[in-house]
C-alpha atoms as a PDB file:
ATOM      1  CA  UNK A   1      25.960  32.840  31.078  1.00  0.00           C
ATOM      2  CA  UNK A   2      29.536  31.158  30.383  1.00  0.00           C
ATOM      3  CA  UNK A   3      30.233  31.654  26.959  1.00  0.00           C
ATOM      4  CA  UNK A   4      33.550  30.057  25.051  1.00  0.00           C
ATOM      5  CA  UNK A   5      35.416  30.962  21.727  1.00  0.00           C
ATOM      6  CA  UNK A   6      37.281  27.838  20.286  1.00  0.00           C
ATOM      7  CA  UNK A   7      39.968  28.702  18.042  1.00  0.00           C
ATOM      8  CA  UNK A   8      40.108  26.244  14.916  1.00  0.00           C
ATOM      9  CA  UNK A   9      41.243  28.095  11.998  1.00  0.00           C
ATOM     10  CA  UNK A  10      45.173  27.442  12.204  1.00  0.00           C
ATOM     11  CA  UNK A  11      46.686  25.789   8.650  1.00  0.00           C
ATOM     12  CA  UNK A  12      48.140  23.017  11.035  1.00  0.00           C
ATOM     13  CA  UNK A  13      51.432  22.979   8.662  1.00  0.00           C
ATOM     14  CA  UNK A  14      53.460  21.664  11.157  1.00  0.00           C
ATOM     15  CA  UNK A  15      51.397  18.153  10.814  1.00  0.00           C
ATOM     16  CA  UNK A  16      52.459  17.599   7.875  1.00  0.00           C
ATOM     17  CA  UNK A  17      50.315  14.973   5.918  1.00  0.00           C
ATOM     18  CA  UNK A  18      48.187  14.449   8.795  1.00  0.00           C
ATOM     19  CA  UNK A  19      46.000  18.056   8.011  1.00  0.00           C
ATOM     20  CA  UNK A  20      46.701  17.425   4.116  1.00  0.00           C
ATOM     21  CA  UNK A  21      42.664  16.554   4.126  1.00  0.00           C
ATOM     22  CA  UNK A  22      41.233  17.697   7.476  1.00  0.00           C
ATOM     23  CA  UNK A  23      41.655  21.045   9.890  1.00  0.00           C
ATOM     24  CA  UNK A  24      43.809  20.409  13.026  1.00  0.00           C
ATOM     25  CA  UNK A  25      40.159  21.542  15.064  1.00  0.00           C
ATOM     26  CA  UNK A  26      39.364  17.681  13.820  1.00  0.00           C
ATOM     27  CA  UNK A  27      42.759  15.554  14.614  1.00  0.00           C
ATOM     28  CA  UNK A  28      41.571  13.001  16.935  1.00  0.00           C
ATOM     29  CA  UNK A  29      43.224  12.033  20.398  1.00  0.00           C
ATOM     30  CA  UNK A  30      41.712   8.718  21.522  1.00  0.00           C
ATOM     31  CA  UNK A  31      39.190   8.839  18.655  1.00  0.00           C
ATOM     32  CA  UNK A  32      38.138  12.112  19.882  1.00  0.00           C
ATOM     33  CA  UNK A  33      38.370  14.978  17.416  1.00  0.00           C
ATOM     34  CA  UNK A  34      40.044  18.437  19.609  1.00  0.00           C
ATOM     35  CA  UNK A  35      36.949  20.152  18.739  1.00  0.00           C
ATOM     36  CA  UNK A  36      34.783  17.515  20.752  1.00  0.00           C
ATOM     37  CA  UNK A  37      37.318  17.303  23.508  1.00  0.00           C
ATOM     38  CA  UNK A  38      36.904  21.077  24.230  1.00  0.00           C
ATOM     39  CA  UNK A  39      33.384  21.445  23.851  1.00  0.00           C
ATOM     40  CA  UNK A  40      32.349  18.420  26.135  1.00  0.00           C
ATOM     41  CA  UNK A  41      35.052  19.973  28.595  1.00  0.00           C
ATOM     42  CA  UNK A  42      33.832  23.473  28.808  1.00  0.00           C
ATOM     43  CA  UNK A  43      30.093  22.104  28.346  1.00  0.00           C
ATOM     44  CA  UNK A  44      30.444  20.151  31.815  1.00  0.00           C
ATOM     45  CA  UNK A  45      31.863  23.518  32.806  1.00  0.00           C
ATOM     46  CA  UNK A  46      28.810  25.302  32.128  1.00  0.00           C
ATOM     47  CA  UNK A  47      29.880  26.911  28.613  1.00  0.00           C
ATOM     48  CA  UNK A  48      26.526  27.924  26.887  1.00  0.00           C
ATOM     49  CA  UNK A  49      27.541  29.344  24.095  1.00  0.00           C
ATOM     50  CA  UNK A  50      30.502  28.583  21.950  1.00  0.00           C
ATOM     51  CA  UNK A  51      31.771  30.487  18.425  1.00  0.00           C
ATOM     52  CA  UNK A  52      34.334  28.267  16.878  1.00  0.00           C
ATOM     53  CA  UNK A  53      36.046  30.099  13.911  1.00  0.00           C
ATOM     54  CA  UNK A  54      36.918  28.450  10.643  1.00  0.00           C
ATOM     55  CA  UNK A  55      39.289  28.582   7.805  1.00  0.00           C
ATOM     56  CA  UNK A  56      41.375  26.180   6.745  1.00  0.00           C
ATOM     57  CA  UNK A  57      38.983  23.393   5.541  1.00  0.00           C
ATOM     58  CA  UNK A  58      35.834  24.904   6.340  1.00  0.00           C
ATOM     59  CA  UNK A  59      33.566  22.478   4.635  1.00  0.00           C
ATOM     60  CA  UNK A  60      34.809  19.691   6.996  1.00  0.00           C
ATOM     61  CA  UNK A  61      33.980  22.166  10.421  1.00  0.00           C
ATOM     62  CA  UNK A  62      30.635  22.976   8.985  1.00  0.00           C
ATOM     63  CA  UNK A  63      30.270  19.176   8.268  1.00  0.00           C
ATOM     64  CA  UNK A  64      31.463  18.294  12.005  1.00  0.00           C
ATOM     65  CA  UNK A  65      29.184  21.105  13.554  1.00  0.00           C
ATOM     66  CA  UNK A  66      25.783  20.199  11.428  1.00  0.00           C
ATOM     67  CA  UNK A  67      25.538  16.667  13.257  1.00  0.00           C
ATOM     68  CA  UNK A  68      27.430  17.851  16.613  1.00  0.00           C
ATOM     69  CA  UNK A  69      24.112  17.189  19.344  1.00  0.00           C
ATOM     70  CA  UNK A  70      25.417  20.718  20.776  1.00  0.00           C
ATOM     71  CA  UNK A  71      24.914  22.664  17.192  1.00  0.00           C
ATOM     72  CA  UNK A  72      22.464  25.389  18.530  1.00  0.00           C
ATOM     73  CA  UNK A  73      24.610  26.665  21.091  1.00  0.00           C
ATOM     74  CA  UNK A  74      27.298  26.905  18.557  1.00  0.00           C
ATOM     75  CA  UNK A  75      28.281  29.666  16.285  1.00  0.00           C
ATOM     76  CA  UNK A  76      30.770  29.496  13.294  1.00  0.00           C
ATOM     77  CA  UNK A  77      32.530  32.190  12.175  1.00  0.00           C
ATOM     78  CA  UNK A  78      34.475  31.842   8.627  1.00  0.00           C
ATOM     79  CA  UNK A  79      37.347  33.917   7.993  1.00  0.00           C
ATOM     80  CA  UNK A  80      38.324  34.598   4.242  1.00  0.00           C
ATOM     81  CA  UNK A  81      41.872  35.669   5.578  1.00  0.00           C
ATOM     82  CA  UNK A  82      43.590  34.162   8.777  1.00  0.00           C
ATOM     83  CA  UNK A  83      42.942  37.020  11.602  1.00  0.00           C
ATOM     84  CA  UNK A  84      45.188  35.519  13.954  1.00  0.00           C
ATOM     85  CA  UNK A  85      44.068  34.446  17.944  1.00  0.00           C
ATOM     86  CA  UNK A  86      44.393  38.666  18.578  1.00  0.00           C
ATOM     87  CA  UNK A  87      42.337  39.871  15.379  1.00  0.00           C
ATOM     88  CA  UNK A  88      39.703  37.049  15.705  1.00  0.00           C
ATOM     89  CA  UNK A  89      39.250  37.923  19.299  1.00  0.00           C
ATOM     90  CA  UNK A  90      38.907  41.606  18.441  1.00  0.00           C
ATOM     91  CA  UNK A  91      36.610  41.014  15.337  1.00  0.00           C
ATOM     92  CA  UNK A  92      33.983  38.867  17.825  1.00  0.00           C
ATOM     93  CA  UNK A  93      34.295  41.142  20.774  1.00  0.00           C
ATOM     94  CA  UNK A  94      30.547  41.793  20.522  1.00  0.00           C
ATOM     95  CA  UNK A  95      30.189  37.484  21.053  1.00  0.00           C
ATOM     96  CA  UNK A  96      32.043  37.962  24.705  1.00  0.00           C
ATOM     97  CA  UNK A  97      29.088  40.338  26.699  1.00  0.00           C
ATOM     98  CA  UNK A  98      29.189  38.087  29.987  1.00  0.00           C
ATOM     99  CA  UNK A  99      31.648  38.075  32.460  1.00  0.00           C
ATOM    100  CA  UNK A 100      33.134  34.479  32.064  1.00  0.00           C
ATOM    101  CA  UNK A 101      34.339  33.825  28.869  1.00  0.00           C
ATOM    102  CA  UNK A 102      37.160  31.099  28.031  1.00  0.00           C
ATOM    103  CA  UNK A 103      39.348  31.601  25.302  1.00  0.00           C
ATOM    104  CA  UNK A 104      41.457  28.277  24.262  1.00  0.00           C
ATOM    105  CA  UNK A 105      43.219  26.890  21.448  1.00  0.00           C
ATOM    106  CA  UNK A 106      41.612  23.510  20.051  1.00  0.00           C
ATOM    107  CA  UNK A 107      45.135  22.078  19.466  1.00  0.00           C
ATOM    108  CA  UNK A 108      45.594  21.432  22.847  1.00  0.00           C
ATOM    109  CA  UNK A 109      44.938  18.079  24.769  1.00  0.00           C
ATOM    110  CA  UNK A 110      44.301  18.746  28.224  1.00  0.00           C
ATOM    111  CA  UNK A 111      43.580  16.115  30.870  1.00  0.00           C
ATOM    112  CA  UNK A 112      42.217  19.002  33.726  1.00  0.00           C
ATOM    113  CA  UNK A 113      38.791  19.317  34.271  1.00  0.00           C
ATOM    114  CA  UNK A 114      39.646  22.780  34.866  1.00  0.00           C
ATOM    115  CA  UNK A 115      37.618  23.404  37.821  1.00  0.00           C
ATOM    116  CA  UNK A 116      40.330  23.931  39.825  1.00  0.00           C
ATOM    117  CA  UNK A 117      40.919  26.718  37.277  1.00  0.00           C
ATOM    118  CA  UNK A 118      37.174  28.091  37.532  1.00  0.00           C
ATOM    119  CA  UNK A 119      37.584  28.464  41.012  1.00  0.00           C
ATOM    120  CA  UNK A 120      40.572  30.054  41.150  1.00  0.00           C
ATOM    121  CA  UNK A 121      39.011  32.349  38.582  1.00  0.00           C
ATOM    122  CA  UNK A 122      36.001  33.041  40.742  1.00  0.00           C
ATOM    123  CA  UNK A 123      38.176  33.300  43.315  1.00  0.00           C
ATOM    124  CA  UNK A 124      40.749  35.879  42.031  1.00  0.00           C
ATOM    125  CA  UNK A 125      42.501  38.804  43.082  1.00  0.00           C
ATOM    126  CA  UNK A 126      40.154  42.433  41.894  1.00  0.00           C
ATOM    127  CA  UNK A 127      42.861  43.563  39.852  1.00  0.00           C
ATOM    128  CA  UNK A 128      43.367  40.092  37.946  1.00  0.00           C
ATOM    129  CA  UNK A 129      40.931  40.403  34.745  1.00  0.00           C
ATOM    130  CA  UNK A 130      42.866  36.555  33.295  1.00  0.00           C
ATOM    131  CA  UNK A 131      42.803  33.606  34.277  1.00  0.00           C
ATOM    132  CA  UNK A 132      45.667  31.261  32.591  1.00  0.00           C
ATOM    133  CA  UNK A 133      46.086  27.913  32.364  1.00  0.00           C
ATOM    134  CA  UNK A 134      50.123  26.754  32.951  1.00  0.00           C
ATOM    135  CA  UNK A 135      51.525  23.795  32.456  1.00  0.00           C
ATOM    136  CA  UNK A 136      55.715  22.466  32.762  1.00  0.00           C
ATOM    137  CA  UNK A 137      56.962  22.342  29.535  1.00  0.00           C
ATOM    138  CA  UNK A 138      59.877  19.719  28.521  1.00  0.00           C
ATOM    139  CA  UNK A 139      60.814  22.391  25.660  1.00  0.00           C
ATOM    140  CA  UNK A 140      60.601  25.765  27.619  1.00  0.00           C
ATOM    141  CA  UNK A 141      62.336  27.888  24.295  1.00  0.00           C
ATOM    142  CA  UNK A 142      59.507  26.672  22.138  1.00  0.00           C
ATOM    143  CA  UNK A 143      57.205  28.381  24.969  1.00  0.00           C
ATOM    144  CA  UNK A 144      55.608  31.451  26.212  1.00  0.00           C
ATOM    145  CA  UNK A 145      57.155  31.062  30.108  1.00  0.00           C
ATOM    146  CA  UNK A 146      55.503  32.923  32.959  1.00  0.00           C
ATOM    147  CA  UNK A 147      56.967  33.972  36.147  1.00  0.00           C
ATOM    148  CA  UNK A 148      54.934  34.495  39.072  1.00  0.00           C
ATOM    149  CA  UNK A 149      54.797  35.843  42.859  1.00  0.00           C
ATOM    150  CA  UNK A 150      53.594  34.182  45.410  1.00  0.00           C
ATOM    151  CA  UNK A 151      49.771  34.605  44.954  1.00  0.00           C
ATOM    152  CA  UNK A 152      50.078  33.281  41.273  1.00  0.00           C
ATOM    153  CA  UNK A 153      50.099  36.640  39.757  1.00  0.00           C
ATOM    154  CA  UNK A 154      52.083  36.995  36.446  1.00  0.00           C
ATOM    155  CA  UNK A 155      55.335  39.247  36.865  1.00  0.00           C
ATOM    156  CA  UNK A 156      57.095  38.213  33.775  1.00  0.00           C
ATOM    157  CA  UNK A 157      56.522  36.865  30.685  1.00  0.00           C
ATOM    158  CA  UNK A 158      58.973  35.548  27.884  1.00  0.00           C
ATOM    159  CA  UNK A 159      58.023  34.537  24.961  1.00  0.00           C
ATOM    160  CA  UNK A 160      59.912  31.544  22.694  1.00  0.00           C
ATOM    161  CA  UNK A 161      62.918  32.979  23.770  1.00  0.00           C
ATOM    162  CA  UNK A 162      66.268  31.016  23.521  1.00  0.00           C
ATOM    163  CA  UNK A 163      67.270  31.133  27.536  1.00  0.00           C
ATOM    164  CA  UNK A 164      64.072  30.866  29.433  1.00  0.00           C
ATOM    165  CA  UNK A 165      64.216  31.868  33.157  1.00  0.00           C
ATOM    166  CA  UNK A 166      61.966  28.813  34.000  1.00  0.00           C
ATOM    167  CA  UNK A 167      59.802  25.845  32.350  1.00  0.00           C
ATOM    168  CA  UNK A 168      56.305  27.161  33.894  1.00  0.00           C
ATOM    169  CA  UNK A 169      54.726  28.061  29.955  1.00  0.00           C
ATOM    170  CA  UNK A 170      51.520  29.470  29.212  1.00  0.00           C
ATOM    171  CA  UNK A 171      48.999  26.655  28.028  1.00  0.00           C
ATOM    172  CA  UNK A 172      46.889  29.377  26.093  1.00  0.00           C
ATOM    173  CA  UNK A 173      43.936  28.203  28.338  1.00  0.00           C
ATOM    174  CA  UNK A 174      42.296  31.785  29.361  1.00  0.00           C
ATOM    175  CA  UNK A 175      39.480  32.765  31.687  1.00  0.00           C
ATOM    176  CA  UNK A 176      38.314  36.300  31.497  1.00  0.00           C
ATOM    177  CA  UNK A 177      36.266  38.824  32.431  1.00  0.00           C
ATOM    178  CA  UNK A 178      34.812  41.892  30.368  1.00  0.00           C
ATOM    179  CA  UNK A 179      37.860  44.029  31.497  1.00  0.00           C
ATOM    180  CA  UNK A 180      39.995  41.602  29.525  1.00  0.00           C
ATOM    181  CA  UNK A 181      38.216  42.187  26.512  1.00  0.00           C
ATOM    182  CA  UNK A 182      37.864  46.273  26.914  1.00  0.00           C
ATOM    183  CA  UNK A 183      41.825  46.200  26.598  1.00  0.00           C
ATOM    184  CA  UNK A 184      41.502  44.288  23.329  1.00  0.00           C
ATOM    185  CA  UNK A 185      39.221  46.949  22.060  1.00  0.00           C
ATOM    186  CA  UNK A 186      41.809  49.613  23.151  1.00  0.00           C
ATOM    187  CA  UNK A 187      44.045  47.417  21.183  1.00  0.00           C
ATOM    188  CA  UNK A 188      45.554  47.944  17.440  1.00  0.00           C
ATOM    189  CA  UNK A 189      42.612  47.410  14.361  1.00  0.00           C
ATOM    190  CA  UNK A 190      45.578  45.120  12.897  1.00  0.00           C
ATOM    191  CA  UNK A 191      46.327  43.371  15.986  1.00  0.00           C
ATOM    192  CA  UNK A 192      47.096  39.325  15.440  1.00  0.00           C
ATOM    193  CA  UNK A 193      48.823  37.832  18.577  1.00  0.00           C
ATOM    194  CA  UNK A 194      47.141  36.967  21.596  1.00  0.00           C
ATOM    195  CA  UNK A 195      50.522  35.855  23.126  1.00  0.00           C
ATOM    196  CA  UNK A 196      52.795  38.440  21.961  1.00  0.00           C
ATOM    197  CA  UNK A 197      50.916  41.338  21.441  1.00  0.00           C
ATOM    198  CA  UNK A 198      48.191  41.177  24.497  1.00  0.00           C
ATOM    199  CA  UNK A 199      49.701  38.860  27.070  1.00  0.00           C
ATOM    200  CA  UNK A 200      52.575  40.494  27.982  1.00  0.00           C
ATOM    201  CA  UNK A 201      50.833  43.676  28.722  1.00  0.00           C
ATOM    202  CA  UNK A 202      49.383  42.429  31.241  1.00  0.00           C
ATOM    203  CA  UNK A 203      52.039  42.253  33.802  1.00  0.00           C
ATOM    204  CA  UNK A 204      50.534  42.341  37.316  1.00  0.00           C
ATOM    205  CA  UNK A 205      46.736  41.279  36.086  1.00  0.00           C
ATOM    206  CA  UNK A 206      47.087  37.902  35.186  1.00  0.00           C
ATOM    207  CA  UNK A 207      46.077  35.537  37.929  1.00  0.00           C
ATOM    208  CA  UNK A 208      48.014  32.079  36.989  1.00  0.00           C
ATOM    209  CA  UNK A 209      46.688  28.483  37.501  1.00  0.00           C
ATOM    210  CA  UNK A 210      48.941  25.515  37.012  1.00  0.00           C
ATOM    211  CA  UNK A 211      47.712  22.136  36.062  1.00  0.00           C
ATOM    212  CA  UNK A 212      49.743  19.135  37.261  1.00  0.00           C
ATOM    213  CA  UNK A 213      47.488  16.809  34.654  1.00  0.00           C
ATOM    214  CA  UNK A 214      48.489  16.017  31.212  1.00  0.00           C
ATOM    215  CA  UNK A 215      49.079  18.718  29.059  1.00  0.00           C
ATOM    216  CA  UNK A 216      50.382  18.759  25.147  1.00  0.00           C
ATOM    217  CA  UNK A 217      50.047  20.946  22.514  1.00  0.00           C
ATOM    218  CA  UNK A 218      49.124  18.875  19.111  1.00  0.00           C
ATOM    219  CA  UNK A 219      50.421  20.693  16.722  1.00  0.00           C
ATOM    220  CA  UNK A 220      53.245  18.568  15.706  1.00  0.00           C
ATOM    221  CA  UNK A 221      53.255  14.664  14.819  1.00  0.00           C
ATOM    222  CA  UNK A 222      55.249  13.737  17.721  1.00  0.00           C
ATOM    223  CA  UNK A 223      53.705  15.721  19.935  1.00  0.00           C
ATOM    224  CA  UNK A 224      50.367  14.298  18.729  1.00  0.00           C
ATOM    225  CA  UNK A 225      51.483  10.567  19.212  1.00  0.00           C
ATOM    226  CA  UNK A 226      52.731  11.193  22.950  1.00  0.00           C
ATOM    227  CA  UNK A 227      49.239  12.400  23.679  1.00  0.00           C
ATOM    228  CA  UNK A 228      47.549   9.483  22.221  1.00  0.00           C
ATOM    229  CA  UNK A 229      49.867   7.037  23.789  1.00  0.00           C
ATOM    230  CA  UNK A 230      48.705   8.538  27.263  1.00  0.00           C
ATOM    231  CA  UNK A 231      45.126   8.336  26.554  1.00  0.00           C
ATOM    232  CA  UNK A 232      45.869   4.980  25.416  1.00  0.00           C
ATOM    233  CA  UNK A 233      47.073   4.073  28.919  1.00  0.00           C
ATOM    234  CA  UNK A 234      44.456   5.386  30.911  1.00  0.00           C
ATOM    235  CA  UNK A 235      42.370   2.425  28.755  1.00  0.00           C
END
């Protein structure tokens, strides 16, 4: 079994009025809310099982997921008090007993299928417990940036920093395996961070795959117009 965690519980601040009503999880691209984009992506993937955690506007998630035609293989998980991508991966740890698990952010519009991703998961190195989704970013300082050897294996990470060595950034787009998950239970009770508190120890074990499609991370109103205007011209 494939199973997927969706994270949804961000404030979305950065949207300004746009999440004044409704959680980012449910800002549509193309008259698709991000929630639906994901879970119709990983679904055709062969996700089974999905936990989608809520916060910020809960009512409108539980809403969304009570008429969603996939609602039994979903599970929502409210959190009183923002956990963070790190402490809401380490409170559902028990969720993630398979050995293909995706991890992704729902405020990211991504045009890849991703099975060029799956098979490059399926198809990794033994030592590589991640699979990441990368992307070229036009704003490389506002990014996590990965370096990489030749066999796509992360040998540097730098996060948001203000001279990137590169404009290959991490599209927090994850494919893992249970070893990925024992390191999070290793991990800090009061860990928050995926990016900045997991990621970058794992020099040498990430196995990296970059997408040439559209990629774009919603979270501001810019960035959320540029990705509708693309969907737009695919019409």
């Amino acid at each position: 079994m494939v199973k997927a965690i969706i994270l949804s519980a961000g404030l979305g601040t950065r949207l300004g009025p746009i999440t004044k009503d409704k959680p980012k999880c449910l800002v549509e691209v193309d008259n698709v809310t991000m929630l639906d984009h994901w879970l119709s992506k990983l679904s055709a993937l062969g996700v089974e099982q999905f936990l989608i955690n809520t916060h910020y506007c809960r009512e409108a998630v539980k809403e969304f997921w009570k008429c969603h035609p996939l609602k039994d293989r979903i599970h929502l998980v409210e959190e009183k008090q923002l956990l963070g991508t790190g402490g809401t991966v380490k409170r559902n740890l028990d969720f993630f007993d398979t050995d293909a698990n995706f991890i992704v952010h729902a405020d990211n519009y991504c045009q890849d299928d991703l099975i060029g991703m799956w098979d490059q998961f399926e198809n990794r190195p033994s030592e590589s417990c991640l699979t990441m989704l990368t992307f070229n970013s036009e704003n490389p300082s506002e990014c996590g940036i990965v370096r990489t050897d030749k066999d796509n294996i992360m040998t540097e990470f730098h996060e948001k920093v203000s001279n990137p060595p590169g404009n290959t950034a991490n599209g927090a787009v994850y494919l893992c395996d249970k070893r990925f998950f024992e390191i999070i239970d290793e991990l800090d009770a009061n860990i928050f961070d995926l990016t900045e508190e997991v990621i970058p120890k794992l020099i040498g074990r990430v196995n990296c795959y970059k997408t040439t499609a559209f990629f774009a991370d919603i979270g501001t109103p810019q960035s959320l117009l540029n990705a509708n205007k693309f969907a737009c011209s695919l019409n």
